[in-house]
Protein backbone atom coordinates (compact mmCIF):
# COMPACT_ATOMS: atom_id res chain seq x y z
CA UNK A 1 -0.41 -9.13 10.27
CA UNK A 2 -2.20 -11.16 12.89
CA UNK A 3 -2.64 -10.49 16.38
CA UNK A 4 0.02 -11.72 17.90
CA UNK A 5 2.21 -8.88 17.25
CA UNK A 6 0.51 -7.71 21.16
CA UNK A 7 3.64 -8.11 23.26
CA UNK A 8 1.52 -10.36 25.61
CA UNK A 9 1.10 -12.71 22.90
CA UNK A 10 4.58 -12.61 21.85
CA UNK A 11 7.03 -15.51 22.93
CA UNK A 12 9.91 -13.61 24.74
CA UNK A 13 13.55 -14.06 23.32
CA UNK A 14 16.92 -13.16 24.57
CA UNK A 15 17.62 -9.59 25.32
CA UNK A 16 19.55 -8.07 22.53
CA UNK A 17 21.85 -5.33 22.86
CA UNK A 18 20.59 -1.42 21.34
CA UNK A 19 23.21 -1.95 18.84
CA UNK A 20 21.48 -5.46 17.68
CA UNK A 21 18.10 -3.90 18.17
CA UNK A 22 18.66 -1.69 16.11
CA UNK A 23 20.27 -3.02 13.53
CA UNK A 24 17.42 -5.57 13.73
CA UNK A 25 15.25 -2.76 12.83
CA UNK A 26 17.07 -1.43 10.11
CA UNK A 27 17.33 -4.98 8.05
CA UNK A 28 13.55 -5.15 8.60
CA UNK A 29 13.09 -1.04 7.12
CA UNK A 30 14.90 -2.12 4.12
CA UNK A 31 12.31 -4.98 3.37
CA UNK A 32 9.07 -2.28 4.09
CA UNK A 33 10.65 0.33 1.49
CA UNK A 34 10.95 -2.79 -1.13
CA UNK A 35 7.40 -3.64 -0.65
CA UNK A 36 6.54 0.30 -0.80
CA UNK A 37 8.94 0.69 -3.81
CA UNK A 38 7.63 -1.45 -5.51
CA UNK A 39 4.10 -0.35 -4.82
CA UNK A 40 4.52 2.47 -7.24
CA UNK A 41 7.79 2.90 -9.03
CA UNK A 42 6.60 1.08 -11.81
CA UNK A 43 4.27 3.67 -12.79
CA UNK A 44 6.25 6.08 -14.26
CA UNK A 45 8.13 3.10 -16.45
CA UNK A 46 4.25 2.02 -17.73
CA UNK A 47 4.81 4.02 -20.96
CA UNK A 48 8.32 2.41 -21.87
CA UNK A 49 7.46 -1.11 -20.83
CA UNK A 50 3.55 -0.90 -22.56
CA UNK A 51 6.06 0.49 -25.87
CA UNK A 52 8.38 -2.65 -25.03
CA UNK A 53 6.20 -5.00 -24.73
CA UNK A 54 3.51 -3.99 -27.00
CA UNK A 55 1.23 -3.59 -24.05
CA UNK A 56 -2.14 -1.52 -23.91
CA UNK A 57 -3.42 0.79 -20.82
CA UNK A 58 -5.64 -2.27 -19.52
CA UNK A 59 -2.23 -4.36 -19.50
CA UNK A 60 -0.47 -2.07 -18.08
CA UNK A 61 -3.18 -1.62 -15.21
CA UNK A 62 -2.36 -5.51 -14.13
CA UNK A 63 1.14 -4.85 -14.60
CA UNK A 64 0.83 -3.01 -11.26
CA UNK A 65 -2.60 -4.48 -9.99
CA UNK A 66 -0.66 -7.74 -9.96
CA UNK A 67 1.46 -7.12 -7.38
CA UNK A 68 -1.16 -4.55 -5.24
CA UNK A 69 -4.19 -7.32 -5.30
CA UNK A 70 -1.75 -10.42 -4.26
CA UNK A 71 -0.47 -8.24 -1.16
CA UNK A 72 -3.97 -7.06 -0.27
CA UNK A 73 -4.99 -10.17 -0.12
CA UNK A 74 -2.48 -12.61 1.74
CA UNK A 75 -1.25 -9.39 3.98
CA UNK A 76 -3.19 -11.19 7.12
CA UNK A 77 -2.83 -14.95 6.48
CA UNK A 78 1.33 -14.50 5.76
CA UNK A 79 1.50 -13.01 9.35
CA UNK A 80 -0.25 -16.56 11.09
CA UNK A 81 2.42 -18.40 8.92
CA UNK A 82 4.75 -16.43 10.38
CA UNK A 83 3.85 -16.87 14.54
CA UNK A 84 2.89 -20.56 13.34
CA UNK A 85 6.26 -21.48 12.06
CA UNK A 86 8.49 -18.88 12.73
CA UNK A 87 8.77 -15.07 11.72
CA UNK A 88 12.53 -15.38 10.69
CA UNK A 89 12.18 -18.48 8.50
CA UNK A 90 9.02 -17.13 6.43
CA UNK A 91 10.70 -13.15 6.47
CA UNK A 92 13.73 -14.92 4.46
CA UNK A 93 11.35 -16.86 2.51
CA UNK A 94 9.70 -14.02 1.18
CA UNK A 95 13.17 -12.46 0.62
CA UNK A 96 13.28 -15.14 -1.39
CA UNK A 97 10.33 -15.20 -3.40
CA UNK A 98 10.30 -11.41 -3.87
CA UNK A 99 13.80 -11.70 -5.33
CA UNK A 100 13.05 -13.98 -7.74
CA UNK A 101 9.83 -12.82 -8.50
CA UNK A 102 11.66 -9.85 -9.31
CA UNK A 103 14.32 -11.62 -11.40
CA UNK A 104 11.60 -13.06 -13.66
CA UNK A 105 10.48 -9.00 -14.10
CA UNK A 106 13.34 -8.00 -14.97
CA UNK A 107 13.63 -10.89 -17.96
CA UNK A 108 10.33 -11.18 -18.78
CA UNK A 109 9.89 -11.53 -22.85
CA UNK A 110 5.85 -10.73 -22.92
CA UNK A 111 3.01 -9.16 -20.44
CA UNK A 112 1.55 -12.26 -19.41
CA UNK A 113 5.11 -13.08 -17.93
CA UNK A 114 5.74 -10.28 -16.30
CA UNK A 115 2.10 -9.98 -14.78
CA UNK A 116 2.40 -13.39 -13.63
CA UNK A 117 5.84 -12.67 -12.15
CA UNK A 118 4.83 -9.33 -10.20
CA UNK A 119 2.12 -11.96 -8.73
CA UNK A 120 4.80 -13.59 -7.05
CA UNK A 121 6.01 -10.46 -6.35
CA UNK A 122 3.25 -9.75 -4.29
CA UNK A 123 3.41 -12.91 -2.68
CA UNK A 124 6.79 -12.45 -1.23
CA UNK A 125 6.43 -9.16 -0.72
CA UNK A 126 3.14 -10.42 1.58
CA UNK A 127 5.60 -12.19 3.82
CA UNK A 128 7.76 -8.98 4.41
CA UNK A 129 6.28 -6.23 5.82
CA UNK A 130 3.83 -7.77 8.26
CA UNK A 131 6.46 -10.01 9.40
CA UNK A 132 8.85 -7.82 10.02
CA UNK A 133 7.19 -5.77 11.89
CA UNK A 134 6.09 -8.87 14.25
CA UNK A 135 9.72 -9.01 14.23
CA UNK A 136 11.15 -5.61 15.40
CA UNK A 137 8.07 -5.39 18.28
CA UNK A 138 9.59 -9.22 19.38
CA UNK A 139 13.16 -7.67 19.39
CA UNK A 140 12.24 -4.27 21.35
CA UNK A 141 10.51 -5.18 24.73
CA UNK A 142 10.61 -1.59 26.16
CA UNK A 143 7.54 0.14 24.61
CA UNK A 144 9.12 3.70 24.46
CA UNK A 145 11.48 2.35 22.31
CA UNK A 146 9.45 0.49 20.06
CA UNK A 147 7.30 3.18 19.85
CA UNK A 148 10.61 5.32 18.26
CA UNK A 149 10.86 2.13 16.38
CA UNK A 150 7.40 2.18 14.85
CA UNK A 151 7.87 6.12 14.23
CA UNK A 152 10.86 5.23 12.31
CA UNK A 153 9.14 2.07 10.34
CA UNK A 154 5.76 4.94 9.43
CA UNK A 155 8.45 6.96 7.92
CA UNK A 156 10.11 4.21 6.01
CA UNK A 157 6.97 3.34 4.91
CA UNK A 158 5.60 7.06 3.36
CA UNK A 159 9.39 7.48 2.37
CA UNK A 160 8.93 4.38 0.20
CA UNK A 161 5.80 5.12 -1.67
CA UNK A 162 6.23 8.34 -2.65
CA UNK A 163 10.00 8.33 -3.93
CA UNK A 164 8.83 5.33 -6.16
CA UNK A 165 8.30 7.39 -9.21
CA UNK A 166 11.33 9.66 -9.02
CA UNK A 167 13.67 6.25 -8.52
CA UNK A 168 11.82 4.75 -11.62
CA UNK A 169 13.06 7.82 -13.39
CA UNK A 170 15.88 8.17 -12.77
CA UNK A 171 16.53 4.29 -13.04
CA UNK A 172 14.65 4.32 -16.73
CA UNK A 173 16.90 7.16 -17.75
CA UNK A 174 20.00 5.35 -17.14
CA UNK A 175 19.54 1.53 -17.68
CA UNK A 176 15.65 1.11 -19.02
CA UNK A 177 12.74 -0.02 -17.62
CA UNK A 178 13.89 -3.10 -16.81
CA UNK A 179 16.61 -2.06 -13.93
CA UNK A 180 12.91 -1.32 -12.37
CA UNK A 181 13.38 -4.79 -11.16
CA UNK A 182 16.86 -5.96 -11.59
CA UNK A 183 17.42 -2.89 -8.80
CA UNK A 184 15.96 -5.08 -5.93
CA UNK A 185 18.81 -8.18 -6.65
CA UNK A 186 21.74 -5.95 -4.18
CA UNK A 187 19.28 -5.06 -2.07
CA UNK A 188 17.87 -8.35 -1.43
CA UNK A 189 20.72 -9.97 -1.23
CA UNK A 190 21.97 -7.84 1.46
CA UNK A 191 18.79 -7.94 3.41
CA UNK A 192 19.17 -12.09 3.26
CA UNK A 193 22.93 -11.55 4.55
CA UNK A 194 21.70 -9.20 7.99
CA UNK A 195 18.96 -11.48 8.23
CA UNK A 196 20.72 -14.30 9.14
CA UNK A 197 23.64 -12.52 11.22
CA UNK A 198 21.45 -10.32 12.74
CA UNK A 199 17.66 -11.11 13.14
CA UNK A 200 16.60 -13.93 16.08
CA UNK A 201 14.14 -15.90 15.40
CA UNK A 202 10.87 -16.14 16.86
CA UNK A 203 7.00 -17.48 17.40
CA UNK A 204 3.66 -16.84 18.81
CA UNK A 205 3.13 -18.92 21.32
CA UNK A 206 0.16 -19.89 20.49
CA UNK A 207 -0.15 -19.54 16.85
CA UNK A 208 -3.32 -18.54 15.08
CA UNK A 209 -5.49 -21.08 13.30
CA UNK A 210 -5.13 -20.53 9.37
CA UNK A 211 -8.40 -19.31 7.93
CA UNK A 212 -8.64 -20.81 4.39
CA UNK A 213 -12.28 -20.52 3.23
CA UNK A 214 -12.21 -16.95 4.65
CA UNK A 215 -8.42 -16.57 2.51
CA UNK A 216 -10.07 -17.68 -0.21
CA UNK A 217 -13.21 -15.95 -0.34
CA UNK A 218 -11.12 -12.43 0.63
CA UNK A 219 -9.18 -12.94 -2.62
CA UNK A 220 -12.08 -13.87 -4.62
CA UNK A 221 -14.13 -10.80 -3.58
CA UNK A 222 -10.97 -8.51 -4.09
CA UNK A 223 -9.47 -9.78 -7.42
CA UNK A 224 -12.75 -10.10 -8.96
CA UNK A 225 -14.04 -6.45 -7.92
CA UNK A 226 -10.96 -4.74 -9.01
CA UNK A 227 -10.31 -7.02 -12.41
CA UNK A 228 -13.84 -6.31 -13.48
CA UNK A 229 -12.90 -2.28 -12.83
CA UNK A 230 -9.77 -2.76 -15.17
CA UNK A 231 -11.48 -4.88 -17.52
CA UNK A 232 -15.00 -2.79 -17.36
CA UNK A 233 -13.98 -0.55 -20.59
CA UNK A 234 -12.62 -3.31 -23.01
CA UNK A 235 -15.72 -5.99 -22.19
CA UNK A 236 -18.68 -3.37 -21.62
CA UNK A 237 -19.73 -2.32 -17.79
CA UNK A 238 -23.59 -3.45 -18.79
CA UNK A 239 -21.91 -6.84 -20.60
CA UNK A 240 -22.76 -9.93 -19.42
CA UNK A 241 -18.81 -10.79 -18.60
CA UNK A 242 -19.18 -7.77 -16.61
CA UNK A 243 -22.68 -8.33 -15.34
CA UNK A 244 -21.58 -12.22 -14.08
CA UNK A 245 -18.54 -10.61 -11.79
CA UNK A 246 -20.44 -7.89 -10.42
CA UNK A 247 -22.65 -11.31 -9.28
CA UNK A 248 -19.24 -12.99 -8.04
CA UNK A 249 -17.97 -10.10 -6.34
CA UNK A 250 -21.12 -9.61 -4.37
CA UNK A 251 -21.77 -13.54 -3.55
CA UNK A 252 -18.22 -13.46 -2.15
CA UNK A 253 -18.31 -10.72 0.08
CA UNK A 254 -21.53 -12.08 1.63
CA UNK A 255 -19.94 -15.51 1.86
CA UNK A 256 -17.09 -13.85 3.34
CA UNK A 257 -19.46 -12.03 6.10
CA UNK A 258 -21.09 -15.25 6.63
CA UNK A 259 -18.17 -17.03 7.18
CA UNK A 260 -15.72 -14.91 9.17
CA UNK A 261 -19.23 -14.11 11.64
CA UNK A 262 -19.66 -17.99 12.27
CA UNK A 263 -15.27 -18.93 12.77
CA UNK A 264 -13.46 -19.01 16.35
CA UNK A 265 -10.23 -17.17 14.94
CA UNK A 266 -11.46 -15.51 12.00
CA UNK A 267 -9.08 -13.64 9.30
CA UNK A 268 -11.19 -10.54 9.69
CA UNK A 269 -13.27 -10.17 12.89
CA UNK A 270 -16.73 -8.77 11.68
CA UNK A 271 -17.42 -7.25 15.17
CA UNK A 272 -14.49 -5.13 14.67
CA UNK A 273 -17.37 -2.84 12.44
CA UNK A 274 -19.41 -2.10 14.70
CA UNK A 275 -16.98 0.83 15.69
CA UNK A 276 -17.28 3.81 13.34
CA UNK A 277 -14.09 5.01 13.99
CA UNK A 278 -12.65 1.37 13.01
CA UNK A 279 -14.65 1.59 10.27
CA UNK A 280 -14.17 5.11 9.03
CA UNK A 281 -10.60 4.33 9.46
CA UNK A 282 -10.07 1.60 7.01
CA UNK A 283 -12.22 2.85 4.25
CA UNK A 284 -10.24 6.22 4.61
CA UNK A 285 -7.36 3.97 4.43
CA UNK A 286 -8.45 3.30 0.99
CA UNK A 287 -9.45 6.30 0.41
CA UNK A 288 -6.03 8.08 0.76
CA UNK A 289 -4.35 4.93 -1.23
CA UNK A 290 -7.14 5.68 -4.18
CA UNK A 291 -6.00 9.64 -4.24
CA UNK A 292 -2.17 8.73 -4.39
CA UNK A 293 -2.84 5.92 -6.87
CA UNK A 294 -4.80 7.84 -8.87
CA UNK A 295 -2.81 11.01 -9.16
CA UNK A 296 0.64 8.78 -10.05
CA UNK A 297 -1.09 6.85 -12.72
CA UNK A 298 -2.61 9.95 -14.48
CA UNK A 299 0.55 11.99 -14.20
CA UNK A 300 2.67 9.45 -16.03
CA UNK A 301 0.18 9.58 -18.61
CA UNK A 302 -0.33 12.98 -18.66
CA UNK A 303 2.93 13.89 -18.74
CA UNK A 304 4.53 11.23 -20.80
CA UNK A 305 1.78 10.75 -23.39
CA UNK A 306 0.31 14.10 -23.85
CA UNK A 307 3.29 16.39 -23.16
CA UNK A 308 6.15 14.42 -24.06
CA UNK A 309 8.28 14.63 -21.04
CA UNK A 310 10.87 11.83 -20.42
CA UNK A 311 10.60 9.32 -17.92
CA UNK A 312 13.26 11.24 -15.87
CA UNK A 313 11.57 14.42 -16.05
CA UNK A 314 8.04 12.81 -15.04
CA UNK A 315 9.48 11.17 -11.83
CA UNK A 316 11.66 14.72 -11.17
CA UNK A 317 7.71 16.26 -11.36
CA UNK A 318 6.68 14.20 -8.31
CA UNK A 319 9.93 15.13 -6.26
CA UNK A 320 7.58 17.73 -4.29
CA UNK A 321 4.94 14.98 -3.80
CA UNK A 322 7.88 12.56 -2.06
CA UNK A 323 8.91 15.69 0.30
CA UNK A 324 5.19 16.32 1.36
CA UNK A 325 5.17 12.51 2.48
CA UNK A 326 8.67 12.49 3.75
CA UNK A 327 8.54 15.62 5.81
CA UNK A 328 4.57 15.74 6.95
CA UNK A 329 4.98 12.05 8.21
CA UNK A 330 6.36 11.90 11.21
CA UNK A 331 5.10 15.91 11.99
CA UNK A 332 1.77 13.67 11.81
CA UNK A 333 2.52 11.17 14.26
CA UNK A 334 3.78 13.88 16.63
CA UNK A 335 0.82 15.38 16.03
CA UNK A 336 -1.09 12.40 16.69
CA UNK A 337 0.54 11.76 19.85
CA UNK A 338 0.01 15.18 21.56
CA UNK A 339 -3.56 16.21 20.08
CA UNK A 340 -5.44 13.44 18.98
CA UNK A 341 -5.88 11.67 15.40
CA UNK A 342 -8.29 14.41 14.42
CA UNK A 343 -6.19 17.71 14.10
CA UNK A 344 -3.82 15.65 11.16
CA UNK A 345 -6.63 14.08 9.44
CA UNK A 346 -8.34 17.33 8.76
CA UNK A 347 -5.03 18.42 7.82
CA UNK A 348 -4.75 15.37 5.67
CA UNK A 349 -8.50 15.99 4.03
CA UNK A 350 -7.65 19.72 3.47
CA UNK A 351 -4.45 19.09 1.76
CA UNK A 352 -5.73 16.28 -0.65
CA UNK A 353 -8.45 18.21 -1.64
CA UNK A 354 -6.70 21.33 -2.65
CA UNK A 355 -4.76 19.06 -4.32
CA UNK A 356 -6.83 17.17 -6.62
CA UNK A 357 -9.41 20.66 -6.82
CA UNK A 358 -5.89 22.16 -8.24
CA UNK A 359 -6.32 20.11 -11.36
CA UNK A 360 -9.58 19.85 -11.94
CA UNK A 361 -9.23 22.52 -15.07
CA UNK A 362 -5.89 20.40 -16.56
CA UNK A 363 -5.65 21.27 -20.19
CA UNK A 364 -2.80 20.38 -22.75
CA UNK A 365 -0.79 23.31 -21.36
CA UNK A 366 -1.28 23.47 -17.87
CA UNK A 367 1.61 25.30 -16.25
CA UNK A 368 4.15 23.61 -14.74
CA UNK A 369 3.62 25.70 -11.53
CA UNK A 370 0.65 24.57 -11.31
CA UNK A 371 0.94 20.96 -11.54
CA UNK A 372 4.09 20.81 -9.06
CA UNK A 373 2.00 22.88 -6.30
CA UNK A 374 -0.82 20.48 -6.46
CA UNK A 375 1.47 17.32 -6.45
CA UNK A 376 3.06 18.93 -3.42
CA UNK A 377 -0.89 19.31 -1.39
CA UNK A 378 -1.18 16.19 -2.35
CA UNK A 379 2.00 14.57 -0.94
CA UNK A 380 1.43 16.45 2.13
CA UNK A 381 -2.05 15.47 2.35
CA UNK A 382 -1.00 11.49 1.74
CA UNK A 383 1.90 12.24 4.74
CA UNK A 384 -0.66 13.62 7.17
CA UNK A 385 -2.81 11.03 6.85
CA UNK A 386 -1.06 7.33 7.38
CA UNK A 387 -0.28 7.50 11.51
CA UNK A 388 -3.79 9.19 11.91
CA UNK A 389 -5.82 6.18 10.03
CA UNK A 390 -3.81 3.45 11.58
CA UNK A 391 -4.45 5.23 15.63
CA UNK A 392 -7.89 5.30 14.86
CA UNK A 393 -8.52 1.95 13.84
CA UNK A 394 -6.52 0.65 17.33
CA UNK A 395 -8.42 3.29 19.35
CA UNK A 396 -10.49 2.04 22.07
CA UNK A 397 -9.83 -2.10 21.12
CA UNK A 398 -8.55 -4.50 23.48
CA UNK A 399 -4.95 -4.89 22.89
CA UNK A 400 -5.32 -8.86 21.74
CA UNK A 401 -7.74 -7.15 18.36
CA UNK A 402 -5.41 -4.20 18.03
CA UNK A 403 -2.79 -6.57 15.77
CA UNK A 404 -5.49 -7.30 13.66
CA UNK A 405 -7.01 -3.69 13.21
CA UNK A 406 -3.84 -2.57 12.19
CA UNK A 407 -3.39 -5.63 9.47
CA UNK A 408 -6.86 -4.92 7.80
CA UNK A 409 -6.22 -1.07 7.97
CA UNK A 410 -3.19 -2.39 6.18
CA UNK A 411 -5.04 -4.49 3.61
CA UNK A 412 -7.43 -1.56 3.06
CA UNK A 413 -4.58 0.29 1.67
CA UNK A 414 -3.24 -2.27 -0.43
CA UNK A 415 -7.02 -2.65 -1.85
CA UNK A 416 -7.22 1.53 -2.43
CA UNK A 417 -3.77 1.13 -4.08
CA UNK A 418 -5.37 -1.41 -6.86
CA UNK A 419 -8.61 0.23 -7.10
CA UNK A 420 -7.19 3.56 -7.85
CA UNK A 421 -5.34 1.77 -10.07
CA UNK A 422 -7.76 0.50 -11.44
CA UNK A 423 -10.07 3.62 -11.78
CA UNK A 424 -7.31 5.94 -13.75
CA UNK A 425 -6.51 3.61 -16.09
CA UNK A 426 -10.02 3.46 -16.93
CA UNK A 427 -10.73 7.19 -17.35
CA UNK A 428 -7.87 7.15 -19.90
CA UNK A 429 -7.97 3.78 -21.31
CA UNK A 430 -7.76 4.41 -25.23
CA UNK A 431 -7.29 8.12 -25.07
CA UNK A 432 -5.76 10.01 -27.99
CA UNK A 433 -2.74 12.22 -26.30
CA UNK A 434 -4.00 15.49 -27.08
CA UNK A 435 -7.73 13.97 -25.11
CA UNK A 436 -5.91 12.62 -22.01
CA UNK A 437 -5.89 16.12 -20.09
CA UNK A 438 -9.58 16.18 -20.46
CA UNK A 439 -10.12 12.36 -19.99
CA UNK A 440 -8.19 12.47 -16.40
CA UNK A 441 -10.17 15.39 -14.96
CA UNK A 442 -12.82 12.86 -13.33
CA UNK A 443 -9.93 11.54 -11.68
CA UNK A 444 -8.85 14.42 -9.97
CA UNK A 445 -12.55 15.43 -8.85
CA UNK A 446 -12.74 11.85 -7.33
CA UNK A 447 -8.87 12.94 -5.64
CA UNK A 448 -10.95 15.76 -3.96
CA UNK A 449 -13.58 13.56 -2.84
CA UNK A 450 -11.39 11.26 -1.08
CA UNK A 451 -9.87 14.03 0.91
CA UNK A 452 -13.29 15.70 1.30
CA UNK A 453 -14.08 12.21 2.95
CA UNK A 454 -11.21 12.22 4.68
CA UNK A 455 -12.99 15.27 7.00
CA UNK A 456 -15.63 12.48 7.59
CA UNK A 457 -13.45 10.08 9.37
CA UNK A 458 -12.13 13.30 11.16
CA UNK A 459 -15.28 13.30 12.78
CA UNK A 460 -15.88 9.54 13.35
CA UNK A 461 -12.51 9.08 15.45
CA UNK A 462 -13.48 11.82 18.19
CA UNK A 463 -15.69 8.54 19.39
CA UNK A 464 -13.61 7.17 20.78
CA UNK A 465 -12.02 7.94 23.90
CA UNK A 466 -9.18 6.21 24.52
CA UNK A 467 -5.88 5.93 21.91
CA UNK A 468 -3.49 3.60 21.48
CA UNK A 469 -0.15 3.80 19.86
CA UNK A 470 -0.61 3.23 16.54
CA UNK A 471 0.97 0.42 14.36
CA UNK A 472 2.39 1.21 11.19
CA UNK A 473 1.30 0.26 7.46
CA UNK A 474 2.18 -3.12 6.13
């Protein structure tokens, strides 16, 4: 999302009525718990769609990486389409694109179609949740209640991401993995109806320049870190495949430094680093998306592979994770309000790492005590920590930069989503079943560590002085 979502960079539109606003509100809620949805309720249908489609664990990583590195990287650039040509026409676009996209999932005959299609996935679902954001802050001029607004859009948001895997089970159980997709068809089609009864239309007015060498250098320098992370275990991490995209990676990012440093409206302001609490905040934004990512990828596996449970039962397992997030969510942004980003992130930190320290001993028969306790710190630990993150990356910016902090922050979590992702399927790439128990333990040490790092940022964000409101996740 770009800057513009700052209310003095908004062009003003008709006063709508609280049942409009509203309503307006809830049309742009449904798109944000599609994007989250999708984030991660195709995990727990990996196993049936890898036995489907005769896919491997590396296949099945870019089944979901597909979708995760598109919307990390285009998260920014869709939101200056939208203030350029108008937040309503690109919103339905994406509703658009997303539904297809999600069409072609549902149908696909082989991986490389459905990777390619959850690509476009991510593409539409780019245009979604940053947009309709700018949207509902366009339609709500009073800023106490857009602020309810934005508490209601965080909780949307956690909501979404961790009831993925119980939806996908439940869905699996009854229709198969692919009503995974076919699922979104209603709801799009709804959202297009409300859309164009209900949403007004609307632009910066004074739109962003787009940023294409720094667009195109950001994707380069994400997809090429996180492929060669999937990819690392099949090729060889000392190969020299692997050897010539650690070389990419790094010339990209530079390029990208050099680049965004030297532009007038840059996609990512470089200067916005030089605050540690900024900075702390994004990469514990990835942080916290790396412990959730990790934790859903090796419990499908775990569960599914090595002990046999059903679909179903693997998504009911995570049920305590979704009521962490659903219930600790908005207690956090209370919390965040009254005392400061710092009491919830310690909270958060504290949480996650009794979580992933829980499971650090898994064996074959781990009891089932056990695992639901942990998934439950770590669900509370992930709900703690979103409205926290996002307030300290706003804190202390002028108001025409706190858009942006709050779109990279964004990003950031998109980018932890792939990379953890990314990092579990390669602890148990080629595991036997009875050896995945063992394999994943590395994962939930590195679980730990990101809520043990979590305590850093903690200390980072008492810098700075004055808080904003924060903006929620895209």
């Amino acid at each position: 999302m770009t800057a513009t979502t700052d209310t003095q960079q908004t062009q003003p539109v008709p006063v709508l009525s609280a049942r409009r606003r509203w309503t307006v509100l809830a049309v742009c809620c449904l798109s944000m718990f599609l994007v989250g949805l999708d984030t991660t309720i195709v995990n727990v249908g990996l196993p049936e769609i890898g036995r489907a489609l005769d896919i491997g664990t590396l296949g099945l990583e870019w089944v979901v990486d597909a979708y995760t590195l598109v919307l990390a990287g285009l998260l920014i650039s869709s939101g200056a389409l939208a203030d350029r040509y108008g937040r309503r026409r690109v919103f339905r676009t994406g509703l658009v694109v997303f539904g297809a996209a999600s069409l072609a999932c549902a149908i696909a005959p082989s991986a490389g179609v459905l990777v390619a299609a959850r690509a476009v996935q991510g593409i539409g679902a780019s245009m979604l949740s940053p947009v309709a954001l700018a949207i509902v802050v366009n339609a709500m001029p009073d800023p106490r209640e857009r602020a309810r607004a934005i508490g209601v859009w965080a909780s949307v948001f956690g909501l979404s991401m961790a009831a993925g895997p119980v939806a996908g089970g439940a869905l699996i159980a009854a229709f198969g993995w692919r009503s995974l997709f076919w699922i979104n068809a209603p709801v799009i089609l709804a959202a297009l109806v409300l859309t164009a009864v209900f949403v007004p239309e609307s632009r910066a007015p004074r739109a962003r320049r787009l940023d294409l060498p720094g667009q195109a250098l950001l994707a380069l320098a994400i997809g090429v870190s996180v492929g060669v992370l999937i990819e690392g275990p099949r090729v060889g991490w000392t190969s020299l495949p692997a050897l010539g995209a650690y070389a990419v990676a790094v010339a990209a990012a530079v390029a990208f430094v050099r680049v965004e440093s030297r532009r007038r409206e840059p996609l990512m302001d470089p200067g916005l680093y030089r605050s540690p609490a900024f900075t702390g905040a994004v990469l514990g934004a990835v942080a916290v998306f790396v412990a959730l990512n990790v934790t859903l990828l090796l419990t499908t596996f775990y569960l599914q592979h090595a002990r046999g449970w059903t679909p179903l039962a693997a998504g009911l397992a995570t049920l305590p994770m979704a009521l962490g997030a659903t219930v600790c969510a908005p207690l956090s942004g209370r919390l965040t309000g009254s005392r400061g980003p710092r009491p919830p992130l310690v909270l958060a930190g504290g949480f996650l790492t009794a979580g992933g320290l829980s499971l650090t001993g898994l064996d074959q028969d781990t009891g089932v005590p056990l695992l639901l306790l942990a998934y439950a710190l770590i669900g509370t630990g992930f709900g703690f920590a979103n409205a926290p993150l996002t307030t300290t990356a706003v804190s202390g910016l002028p108001p025409a930069r706190a858009g942006v902090a709050g779109a990279i922050t964004s990003t950031a979590r998109q980018f932890g989503a792939a990379v953890g992702i990314a990092l579990a399927g390669g602890l148990v790439a080629d595991t036997a079943p009875e050896g995945l128990a063992q394999a994943s333990r590395p994962g939930w040490l590195l679980v730990a560590g990101c809520g043990l790092f979590l305590f850093v940022v903690a200390h980072a964000s008492r810098r700075e002085k004055r808080v904003r409101p924060q903006e929620p996740p895209r």
